[in-house]
C-alpha atoms as a PDB file:
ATOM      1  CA  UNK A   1     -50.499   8.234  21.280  1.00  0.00           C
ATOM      2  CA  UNK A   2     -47.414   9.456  22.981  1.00  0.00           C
ATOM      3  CA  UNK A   3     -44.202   8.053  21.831  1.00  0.00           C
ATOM      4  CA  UNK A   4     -41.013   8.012  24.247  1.00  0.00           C
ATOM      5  CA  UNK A   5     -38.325  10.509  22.544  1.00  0.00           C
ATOM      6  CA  UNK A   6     -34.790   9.738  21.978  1.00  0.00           C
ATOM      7  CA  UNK A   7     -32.630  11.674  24.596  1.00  0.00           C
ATOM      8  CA  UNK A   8     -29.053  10.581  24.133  1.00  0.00           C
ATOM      9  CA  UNK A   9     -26.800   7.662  23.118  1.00  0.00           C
ATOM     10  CA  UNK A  10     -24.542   6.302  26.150  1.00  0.00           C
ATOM     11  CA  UNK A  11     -21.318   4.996  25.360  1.00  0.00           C
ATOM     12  CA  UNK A  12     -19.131   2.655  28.155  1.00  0.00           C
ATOM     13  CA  UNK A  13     -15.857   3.894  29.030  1.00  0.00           C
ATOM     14  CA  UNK A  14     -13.495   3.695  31.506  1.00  0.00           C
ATOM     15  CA  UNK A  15     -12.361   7.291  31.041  1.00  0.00           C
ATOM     16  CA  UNK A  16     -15.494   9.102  30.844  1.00  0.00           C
ATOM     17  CA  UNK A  17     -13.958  12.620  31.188  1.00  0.00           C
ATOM     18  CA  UNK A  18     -11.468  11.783  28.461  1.00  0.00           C
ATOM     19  CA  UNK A  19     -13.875  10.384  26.092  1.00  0.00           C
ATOM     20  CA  UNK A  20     -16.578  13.256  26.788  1.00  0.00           C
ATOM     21  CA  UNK A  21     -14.063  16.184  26.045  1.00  0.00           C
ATOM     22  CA  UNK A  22     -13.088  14.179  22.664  1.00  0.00           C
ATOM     23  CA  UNK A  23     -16.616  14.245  21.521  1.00  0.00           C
ATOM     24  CA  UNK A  24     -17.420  17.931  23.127  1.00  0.00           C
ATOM     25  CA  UNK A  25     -14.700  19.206  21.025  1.00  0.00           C
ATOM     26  CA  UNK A  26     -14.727  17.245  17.609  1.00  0.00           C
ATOM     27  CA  UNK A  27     -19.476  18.315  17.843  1.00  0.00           C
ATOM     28  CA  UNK A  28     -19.245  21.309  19.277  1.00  0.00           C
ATOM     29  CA  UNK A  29     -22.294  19.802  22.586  1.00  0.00           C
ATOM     30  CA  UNK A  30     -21.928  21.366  25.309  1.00  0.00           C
ATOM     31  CA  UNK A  31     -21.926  19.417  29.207  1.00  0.00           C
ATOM     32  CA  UNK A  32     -25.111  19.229  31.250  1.00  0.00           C
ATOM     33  CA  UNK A  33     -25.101  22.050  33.856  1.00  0.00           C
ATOM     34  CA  UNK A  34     -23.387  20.601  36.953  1.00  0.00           C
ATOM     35  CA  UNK A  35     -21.228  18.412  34.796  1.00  0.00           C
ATOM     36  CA  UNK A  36     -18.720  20.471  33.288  1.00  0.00           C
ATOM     37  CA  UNK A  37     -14.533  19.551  34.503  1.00  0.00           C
ATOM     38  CA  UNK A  38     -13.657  20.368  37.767  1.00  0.00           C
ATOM     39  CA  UNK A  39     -10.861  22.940  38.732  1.00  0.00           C
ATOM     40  CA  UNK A  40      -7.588  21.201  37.531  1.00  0.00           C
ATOM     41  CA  UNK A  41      -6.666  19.216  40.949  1.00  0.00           C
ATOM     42  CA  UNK A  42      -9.968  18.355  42.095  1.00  0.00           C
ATOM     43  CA  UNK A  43     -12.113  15.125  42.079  1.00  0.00           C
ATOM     44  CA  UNK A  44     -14.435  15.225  39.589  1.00  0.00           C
ATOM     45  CA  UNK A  45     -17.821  14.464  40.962  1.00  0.00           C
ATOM     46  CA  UNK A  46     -18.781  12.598  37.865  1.00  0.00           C
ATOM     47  CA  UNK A  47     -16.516  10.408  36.633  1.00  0.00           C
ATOM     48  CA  UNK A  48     -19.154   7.177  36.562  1.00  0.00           C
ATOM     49  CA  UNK A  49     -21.601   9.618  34.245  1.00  0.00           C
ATOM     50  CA  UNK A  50     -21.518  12.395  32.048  1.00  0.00           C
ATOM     51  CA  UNK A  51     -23.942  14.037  29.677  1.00  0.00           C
ATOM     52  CA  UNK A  52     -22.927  16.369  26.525  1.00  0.00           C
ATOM     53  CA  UNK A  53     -26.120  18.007  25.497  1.00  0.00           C
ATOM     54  CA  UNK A  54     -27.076  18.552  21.692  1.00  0.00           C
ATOM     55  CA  UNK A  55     -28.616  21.477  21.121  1.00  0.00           C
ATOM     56  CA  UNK A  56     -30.340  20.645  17.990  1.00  0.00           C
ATOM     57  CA  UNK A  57     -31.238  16.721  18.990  1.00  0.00           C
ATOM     58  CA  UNK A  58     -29.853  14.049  20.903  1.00  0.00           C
ATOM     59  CA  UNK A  59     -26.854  14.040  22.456  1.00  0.00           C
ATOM     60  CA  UNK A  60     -23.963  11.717  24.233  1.00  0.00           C
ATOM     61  CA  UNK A  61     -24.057  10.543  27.345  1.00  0.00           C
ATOM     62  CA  UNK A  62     -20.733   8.379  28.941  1.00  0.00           C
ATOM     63  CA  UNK A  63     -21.189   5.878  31.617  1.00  0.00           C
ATOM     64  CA  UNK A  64     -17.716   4.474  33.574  1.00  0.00           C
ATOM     65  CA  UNK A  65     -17.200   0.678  33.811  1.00  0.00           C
ATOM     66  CA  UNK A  66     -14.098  -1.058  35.271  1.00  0.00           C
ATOM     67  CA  UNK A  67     -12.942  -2.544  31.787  1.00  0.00           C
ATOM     68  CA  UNK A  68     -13.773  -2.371  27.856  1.00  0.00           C
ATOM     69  CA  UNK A  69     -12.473  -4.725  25.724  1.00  0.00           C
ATOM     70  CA  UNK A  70     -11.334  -2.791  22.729  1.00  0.00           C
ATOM     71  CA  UNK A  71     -13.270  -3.752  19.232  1.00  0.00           C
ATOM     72  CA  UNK A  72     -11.235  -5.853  16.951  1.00  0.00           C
ATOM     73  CA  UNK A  73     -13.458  -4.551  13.949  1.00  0.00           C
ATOM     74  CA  UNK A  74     -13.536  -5.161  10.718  1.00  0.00           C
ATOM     75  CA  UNK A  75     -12.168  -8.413  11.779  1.00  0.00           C
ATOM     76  CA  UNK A  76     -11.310 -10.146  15.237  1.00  0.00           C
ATOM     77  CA  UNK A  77     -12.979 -11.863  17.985  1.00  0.00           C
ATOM     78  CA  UNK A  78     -14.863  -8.294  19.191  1.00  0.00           C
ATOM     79  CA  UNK A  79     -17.208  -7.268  16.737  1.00  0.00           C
ATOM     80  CA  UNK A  80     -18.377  -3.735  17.089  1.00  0.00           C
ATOM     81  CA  UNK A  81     -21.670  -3.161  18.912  1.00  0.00           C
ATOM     82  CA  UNK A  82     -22.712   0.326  18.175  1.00  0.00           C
ATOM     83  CA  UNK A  83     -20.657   2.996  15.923  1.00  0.00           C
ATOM     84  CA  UNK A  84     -22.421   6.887  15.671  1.00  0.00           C
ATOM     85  CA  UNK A  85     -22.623   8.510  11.958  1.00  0.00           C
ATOM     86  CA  UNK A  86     -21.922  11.789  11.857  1.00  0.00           C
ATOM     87  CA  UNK A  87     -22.008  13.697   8.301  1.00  0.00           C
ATOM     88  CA  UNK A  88     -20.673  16.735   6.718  1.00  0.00           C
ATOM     89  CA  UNK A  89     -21.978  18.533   3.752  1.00  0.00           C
ATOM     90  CA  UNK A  90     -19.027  18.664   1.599  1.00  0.00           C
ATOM     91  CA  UNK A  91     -15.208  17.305   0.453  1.00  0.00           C
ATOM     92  CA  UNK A  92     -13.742  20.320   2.081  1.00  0.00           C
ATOM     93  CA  UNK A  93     -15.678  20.444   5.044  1.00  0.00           C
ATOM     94  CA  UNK A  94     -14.736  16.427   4.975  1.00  0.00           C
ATOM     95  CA  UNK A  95     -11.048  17.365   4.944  1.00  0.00           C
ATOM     96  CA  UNK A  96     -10.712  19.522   7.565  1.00  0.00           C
ATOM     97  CA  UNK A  97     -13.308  17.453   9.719  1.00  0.00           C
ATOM     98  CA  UNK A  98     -10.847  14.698   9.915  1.00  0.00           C
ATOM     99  CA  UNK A  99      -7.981  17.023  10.490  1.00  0.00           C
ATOM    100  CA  UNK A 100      -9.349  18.306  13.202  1.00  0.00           C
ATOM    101  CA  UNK A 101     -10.703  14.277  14.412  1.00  0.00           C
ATOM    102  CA  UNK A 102      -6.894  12.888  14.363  1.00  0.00           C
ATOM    103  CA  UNK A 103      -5.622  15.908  16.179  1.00  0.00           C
ATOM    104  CA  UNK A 104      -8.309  15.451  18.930  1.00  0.00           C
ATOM    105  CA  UNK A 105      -6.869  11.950  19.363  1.00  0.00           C
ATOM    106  CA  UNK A 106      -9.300   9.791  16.890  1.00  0.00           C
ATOM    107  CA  UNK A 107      -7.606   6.438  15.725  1.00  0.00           C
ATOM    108  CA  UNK A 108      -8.097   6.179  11.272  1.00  0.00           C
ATOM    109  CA  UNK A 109      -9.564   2.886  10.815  1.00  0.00           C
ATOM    110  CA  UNK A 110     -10.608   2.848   6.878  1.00  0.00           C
ATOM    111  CA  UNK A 111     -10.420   5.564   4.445  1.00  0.00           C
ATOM    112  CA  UNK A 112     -10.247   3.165   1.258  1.00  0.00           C
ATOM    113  CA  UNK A 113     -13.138   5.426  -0.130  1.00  0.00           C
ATOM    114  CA  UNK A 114     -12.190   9.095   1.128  1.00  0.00           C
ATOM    115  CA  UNK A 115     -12.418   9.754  -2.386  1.00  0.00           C
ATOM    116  CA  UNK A 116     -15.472   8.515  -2.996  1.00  0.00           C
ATOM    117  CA  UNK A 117     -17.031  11.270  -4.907  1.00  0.00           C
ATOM    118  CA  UNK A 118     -20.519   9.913  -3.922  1.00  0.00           C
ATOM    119  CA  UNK A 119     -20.381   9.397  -0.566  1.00  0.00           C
ATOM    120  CA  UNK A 120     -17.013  10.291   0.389  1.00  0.00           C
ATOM    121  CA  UNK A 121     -16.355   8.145   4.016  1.00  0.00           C
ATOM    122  CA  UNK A 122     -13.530   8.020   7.275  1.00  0.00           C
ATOM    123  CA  UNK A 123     -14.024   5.354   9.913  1.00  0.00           C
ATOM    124  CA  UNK A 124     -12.078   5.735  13.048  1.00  0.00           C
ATOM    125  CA  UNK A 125     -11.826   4.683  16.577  1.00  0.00           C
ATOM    126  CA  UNK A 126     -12.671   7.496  19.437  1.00  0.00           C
ATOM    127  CA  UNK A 127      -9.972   7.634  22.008  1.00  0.00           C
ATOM    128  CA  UNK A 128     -12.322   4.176  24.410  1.00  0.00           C
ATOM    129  CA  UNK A 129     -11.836   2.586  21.027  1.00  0.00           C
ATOM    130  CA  UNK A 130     -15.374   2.327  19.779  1.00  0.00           C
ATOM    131  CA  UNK A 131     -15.880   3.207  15.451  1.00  0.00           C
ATOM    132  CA  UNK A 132     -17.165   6.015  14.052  1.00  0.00           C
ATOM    133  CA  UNK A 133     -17.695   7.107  10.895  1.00  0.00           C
ATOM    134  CA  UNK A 134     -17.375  10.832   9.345  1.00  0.00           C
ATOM    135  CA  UNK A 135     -19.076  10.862   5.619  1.00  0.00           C
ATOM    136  CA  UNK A 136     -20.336  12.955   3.071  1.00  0.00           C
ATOM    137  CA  UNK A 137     -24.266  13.011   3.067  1.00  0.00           C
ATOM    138  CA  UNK A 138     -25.549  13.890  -0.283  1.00  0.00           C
ATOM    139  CA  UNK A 139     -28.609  15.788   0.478  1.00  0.00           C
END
């Protein structure tokens, strides 16, 4: 039998260029040929849709709407809908991965258990306001 395969995740946003370069720069994906930023001063001819490709899996994809209420999580009338998990190896890889996530403009959320020696975790808000979560896989 031939199973569909996952391609990409697509978050709303109104900003789609600002939100794609946030997660271009804190994964390393690169854009889909043809939808890379246009010459400072021009329109871009994608704001409504934009892909980041993965190239080891699936990657991001960013789709324009007019308005996004932003999530009110852990508590609040908007719950969260979706939130990506994205893992490092290690504490000190862990440290300098959320260095580098509140200089790119990420929002801190939680870190009650940063120090979790387990399964060390960050939750944050991307620039659109949707969670994240940056943790220590053991394995």
């Amino acid at each position: 039998m031939t199973l569909p395969r996952f391609r990409h995740t697509v978050l709303d946003c109104v900003n789609t260029r600002e939100l794609a370069e946030f997660y271009r720069q804190l994964l390393g994906f690169e854009y889909r040929p043809g939808h890379e930023a246009p010459p400072a001063g021009q329109p871009d001819p994608n704001e409504d849709w934009l892909v980041l490709r993965n190239p080891t899996g699936p990657g991001l994809a960013f789709q324009r709407v007019e308005s996004l209420p932003e999530v009110t999580w852990p508590e609040g009338p908007i719950p969260q809908q979706l939130h990506l998990d994205l893992t490092v190896p290690d504490h000190a890889t862990l440290a300098e991965v959320h260095k580098r996530t509140m200089a790119l403009g990420a929002t801190l959320l939680d870190d009650t258990r940063s120090d979790d020696p387990d399964e060390a975790i960050y939750v944050y808000a991307d620039p659109a306001g949707h969670p994240f979560c940056i943790f220590l896989a053991a394995g």
